[in-house]
N, C-alpha and C. Protein backbone atom coordinates (compact mmCIF):
# COMPACT_ATOMS: atom_id res chain seq x y z
N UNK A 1 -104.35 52.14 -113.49
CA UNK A 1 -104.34 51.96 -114.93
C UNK A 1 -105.69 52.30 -115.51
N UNK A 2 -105.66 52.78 -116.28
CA UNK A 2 -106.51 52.79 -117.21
C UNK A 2 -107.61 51.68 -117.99
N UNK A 3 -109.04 51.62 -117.66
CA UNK A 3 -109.41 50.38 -118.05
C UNK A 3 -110.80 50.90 -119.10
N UNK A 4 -110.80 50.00 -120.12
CA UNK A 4 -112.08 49.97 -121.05
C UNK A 4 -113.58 49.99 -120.02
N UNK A 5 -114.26 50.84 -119.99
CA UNK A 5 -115.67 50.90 -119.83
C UNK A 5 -116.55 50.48 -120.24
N UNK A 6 -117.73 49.85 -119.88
CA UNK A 6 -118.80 49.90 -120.38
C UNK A 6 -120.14 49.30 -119.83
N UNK A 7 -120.88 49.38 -120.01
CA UNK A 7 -122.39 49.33 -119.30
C UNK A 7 -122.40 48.20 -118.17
N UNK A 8 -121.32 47.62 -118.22
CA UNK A 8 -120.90 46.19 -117.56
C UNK A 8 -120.24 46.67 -116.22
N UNK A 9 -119.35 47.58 -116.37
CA UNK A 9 -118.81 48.29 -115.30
C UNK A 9 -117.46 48.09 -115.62
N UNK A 10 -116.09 48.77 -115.05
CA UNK A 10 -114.93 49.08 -115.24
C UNK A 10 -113.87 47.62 -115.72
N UNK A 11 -114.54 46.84 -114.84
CA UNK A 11 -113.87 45.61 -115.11
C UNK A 11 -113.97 44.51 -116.15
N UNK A 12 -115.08 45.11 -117.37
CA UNK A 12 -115.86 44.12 -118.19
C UNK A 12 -114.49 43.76 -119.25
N UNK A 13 -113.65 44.63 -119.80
CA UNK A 13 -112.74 44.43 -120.53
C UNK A 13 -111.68 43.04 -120.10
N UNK A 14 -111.72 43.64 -118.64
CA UNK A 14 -110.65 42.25 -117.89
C UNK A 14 -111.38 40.78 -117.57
N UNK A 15 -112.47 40.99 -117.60
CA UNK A 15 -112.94 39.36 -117.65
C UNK A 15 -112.92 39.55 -119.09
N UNK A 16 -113.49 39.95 -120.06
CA UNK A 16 -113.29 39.30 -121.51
C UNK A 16 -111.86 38.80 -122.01
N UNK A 17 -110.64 39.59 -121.33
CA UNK A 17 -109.69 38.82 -121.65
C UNK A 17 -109.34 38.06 -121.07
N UNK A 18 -109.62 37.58 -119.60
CA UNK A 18 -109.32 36.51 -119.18
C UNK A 18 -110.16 35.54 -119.65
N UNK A 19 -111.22 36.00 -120.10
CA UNK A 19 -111.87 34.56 -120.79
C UNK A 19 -110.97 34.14 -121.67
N UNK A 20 -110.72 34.85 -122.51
CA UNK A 20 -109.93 34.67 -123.87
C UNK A 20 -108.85 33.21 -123.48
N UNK A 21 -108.39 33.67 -122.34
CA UNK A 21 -107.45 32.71 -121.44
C UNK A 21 -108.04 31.12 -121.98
N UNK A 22 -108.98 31.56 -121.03
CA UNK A 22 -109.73 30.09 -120.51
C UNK A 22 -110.01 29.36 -121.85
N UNK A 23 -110.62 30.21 -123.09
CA UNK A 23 -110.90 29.66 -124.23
C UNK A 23 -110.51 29.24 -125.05
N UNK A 24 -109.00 29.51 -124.55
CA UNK A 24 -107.51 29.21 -125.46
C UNK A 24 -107.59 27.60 -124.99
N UNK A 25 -107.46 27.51 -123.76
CA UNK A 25 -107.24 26.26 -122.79
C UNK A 25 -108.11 25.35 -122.79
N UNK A 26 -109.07 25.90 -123.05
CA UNK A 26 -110.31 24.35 -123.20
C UNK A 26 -110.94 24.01 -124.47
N UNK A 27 -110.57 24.87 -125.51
CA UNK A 27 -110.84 24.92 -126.35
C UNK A 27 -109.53 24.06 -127.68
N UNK A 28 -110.13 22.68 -128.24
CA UNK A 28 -109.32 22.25 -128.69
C UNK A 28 -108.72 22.48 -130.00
N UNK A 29 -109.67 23.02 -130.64
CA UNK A 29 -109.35 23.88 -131.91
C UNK A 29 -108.00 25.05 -131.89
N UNK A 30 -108.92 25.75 -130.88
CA UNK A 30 -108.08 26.92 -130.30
C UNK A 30 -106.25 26.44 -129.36
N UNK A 31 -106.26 25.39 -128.70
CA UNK A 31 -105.05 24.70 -128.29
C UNK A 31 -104.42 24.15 -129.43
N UNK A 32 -104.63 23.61 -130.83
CA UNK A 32 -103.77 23.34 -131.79
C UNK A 32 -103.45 24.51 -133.04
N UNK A 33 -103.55 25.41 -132.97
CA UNK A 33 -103.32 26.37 -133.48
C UNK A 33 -102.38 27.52 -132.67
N UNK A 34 -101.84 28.11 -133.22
CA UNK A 34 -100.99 29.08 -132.64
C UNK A 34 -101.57 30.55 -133.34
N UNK A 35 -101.76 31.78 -131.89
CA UNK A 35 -101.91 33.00 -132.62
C UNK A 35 -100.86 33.47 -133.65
N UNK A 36 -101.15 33.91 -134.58
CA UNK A 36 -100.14 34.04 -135.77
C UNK A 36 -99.56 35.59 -135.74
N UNK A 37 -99.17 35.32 -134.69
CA UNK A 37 -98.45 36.83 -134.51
C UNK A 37 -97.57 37.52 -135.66
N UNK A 38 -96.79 37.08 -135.66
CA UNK A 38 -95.43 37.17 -136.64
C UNK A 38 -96.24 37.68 -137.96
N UNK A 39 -97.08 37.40 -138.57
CA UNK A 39 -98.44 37.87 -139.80
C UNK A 39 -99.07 38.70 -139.24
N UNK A 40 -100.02 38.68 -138.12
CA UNK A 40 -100.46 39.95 -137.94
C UNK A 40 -99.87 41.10 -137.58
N UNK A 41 -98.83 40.81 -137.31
CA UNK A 41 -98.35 42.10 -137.09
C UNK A 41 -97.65 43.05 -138.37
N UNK A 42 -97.50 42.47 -139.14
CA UNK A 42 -97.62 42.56 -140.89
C UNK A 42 -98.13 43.18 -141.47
N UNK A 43 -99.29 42.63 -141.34
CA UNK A 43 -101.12 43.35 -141.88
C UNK A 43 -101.10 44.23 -140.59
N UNK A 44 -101.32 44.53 -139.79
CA UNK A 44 -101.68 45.31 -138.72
C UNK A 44 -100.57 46.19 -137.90
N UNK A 45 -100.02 46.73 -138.41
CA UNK A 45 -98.58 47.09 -137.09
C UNK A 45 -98.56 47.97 -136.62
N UNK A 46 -100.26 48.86 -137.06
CA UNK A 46 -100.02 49.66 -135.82
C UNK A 46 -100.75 49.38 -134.86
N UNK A 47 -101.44 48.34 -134.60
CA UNK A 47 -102.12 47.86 -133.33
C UNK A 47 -101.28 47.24 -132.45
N UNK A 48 -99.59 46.64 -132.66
CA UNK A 48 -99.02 46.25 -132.10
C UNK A 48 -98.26 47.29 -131.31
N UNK A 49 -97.37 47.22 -130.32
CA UNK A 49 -96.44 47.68 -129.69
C UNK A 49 -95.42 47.16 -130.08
N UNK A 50 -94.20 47.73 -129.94
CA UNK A 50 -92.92 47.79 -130.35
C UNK A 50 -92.78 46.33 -130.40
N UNK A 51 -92.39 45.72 -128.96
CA UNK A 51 -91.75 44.39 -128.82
C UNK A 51 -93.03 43.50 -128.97
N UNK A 52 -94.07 43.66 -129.81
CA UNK A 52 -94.74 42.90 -130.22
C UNK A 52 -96.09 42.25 -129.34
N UNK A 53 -96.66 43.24 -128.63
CA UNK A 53 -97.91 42.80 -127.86
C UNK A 53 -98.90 43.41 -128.12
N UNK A 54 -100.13 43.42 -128.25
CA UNK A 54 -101.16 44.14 -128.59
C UNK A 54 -100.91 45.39 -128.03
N UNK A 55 -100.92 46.10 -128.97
CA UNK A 55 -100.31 47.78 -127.97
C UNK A 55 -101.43 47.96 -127.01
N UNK A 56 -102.54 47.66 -126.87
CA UNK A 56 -103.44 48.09 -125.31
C UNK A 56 -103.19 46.99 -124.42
N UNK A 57 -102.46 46.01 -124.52
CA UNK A 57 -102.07 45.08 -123.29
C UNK A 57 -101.59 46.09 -122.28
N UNK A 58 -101.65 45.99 -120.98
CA UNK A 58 -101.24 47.04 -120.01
C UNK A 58 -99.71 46.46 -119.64
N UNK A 59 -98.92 45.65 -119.72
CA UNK A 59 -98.04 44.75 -118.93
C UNK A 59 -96.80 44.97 -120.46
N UNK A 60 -95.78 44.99 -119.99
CA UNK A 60 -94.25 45.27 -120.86
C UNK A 60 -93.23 44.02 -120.46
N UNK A 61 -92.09 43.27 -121.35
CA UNK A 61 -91.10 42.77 -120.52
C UNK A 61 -91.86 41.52 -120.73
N UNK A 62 -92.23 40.93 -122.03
CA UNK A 62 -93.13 39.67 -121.72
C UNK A 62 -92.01 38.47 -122.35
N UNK A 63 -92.09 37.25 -121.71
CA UNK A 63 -91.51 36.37 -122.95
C UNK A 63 -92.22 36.17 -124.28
N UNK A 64 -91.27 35.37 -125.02
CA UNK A 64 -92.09 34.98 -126.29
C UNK A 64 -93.27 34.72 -125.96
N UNK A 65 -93.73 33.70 -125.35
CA UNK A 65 -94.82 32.79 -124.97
C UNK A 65 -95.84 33.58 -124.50
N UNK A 66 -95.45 34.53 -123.74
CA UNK A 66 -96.55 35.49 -123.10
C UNK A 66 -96.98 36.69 -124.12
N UNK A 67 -96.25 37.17 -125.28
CA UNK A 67 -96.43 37.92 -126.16
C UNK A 67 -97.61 37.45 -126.98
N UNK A 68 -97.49 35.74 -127.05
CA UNK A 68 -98.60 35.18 -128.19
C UNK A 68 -99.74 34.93 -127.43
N UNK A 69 -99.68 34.21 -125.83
CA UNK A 69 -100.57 34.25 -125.11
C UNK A 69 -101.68 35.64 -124.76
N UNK A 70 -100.86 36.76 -124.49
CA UNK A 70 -101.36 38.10 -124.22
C UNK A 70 -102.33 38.33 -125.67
N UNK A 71 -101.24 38.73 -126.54
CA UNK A 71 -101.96 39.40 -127.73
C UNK A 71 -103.35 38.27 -128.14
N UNK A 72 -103.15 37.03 -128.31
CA UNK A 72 -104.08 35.97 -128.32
C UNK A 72 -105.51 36.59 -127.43
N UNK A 73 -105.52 36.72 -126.37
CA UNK A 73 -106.49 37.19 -125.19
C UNK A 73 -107.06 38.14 -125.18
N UNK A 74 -106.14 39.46 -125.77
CA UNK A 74 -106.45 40.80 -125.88
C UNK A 74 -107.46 40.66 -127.31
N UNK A 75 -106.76 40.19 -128.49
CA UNK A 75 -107.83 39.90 -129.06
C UNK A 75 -109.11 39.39 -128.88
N UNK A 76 -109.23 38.40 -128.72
CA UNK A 76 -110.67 37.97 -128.49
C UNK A 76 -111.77 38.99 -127.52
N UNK A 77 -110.66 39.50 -126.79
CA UNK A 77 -111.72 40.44 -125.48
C UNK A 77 -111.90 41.65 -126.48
N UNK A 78 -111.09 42.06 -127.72
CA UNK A 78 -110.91 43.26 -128.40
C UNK A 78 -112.30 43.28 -129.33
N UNK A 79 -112.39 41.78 -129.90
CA UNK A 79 -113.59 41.56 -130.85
C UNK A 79 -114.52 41.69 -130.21
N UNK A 80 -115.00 41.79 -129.10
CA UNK A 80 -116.27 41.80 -128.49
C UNK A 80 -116.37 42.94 -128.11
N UNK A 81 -115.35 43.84 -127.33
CA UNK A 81 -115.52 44.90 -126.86
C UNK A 81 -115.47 46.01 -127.97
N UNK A 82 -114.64 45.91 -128.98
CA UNK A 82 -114.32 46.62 -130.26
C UNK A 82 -113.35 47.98 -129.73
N UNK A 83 -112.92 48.02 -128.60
CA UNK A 83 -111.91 49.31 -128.40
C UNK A 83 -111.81 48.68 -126.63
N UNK A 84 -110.73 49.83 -126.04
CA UNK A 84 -109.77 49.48 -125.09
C UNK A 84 -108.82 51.27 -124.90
N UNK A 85 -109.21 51.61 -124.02
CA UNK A 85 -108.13 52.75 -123.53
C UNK A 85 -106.95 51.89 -122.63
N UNK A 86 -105.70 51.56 -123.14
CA UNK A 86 -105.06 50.86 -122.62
C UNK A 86 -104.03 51.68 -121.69
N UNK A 87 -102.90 51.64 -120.52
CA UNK A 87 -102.40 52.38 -120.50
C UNK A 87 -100.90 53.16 -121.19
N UNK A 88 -100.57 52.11 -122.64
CA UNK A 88 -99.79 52.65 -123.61
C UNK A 88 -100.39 52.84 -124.47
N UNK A 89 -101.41 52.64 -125.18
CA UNK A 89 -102.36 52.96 -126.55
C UNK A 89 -103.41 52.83 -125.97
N UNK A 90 -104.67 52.95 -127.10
CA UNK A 90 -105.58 52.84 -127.34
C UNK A 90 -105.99 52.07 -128.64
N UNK A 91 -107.10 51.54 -128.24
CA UNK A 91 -107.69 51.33 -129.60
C UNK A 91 -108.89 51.22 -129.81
N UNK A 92 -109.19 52.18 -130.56
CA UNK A 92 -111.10 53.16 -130.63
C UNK A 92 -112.10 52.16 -131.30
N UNK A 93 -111.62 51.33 -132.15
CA UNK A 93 -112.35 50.71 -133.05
C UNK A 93 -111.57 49.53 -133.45
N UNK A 94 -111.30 48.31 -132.84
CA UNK A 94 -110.89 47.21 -133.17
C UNK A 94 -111.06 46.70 -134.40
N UNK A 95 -112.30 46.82 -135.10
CA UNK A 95 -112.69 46.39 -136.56
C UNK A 95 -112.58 47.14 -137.58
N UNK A 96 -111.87 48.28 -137.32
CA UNK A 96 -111.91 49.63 -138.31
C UNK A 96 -110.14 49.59 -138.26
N UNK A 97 -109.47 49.54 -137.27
CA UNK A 97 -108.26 49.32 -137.05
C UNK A 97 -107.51 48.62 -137.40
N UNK A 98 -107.68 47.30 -136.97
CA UNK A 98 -107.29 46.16 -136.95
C UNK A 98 -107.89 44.99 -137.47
N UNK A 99 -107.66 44.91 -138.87
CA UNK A 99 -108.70 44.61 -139.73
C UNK A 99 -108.40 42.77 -139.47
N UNK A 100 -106.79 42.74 -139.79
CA UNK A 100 -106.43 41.03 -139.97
C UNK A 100 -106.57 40.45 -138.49
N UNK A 101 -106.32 41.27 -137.39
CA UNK A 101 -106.68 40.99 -135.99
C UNK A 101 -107.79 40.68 -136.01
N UNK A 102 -108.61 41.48 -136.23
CA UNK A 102 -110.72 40.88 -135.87
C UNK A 102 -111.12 40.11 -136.90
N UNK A 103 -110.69 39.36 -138.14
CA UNK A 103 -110.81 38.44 -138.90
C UNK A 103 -110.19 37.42 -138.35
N UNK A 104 -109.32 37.69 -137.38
CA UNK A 104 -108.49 36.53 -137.04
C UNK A 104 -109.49 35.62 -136.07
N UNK A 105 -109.82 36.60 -135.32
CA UNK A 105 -110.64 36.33 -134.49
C UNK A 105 -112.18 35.76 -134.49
N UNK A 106 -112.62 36.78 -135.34
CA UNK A 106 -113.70 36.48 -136.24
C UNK A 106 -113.71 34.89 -136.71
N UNK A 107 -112.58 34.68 -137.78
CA UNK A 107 -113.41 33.11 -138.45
C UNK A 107 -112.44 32.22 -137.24
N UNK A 108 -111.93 32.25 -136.50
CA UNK A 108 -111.47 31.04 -135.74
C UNK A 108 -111.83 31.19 -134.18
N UNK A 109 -112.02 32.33 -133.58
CA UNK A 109 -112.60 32.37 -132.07
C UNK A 109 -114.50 32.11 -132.10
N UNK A 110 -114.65 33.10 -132.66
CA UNK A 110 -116.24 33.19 -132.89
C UNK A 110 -117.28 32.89 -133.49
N UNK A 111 -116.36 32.00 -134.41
CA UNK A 111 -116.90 31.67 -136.09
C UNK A 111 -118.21 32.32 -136.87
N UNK A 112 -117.44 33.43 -136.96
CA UNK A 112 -118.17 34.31 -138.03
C UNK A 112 -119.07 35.29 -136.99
N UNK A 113 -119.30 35.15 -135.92
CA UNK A 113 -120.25 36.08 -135.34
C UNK A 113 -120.21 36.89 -134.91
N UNK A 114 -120.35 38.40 -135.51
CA UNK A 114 -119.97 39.48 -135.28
C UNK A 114 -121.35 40.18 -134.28
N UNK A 115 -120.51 41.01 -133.11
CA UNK A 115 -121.36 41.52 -131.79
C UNK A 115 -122.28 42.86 -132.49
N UNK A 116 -121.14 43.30 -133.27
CA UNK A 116 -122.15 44.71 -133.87
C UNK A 116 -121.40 45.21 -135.02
């Protein structure tokens, strides 16, 4: 598959979203809130994939739960990294793209702190 690069080495994209994981889970703010999929994909639809996952998620065939979990993860790793060669899309510029996605992220993952 195809993975996001960068000065970190091939795998930097996949720990940022598995953090995303972890930050969902220990994070109590982040555990009473739900990613608001169903809206972003609204404001944003072409960053999504068809059945509703961040179109650079690599993985198809998800349940509900894993659609909000995934896209949830991909975001946060998306705001930091700002793009992703996925192996169904791409996405070059997360903040140029996906405007209600990296605000999403922006005032409730990071609060307010933008990488660049």
């Amino acid at each position: 598959s195809k993975i996001a690069t960068s000065t970190f080495g091939p795998y930097a994209f996949i720990y940022l979203h598995e953090t995303g994981h972890l930050m969902k889970q220990r994070h109590y703010r982040l555990l009473q809130q739900e990613f608001p999929r169903t809206r972003l994909m609204r404001e944003d639809p072409n960053c999504f994939a068809s059945e509703g996952v961040i179109k650079t998620y690599n993985r198809r065939g998800l349940s509900s739960y894993s659609l909000i979990s995934e896209s949830s993860a991909e975001a946060m790793a998306l705001y930091v990294y700002n793009k992703k060669d996925g192996d169904f899309a791409n996405i070059n510029n997360f903040k140029n793209e996906c405007p209600s996605i990296y605000k999403w992220a922006k005032d409730n993952v990071y609060g307010g702190y933008e990488f660049n």
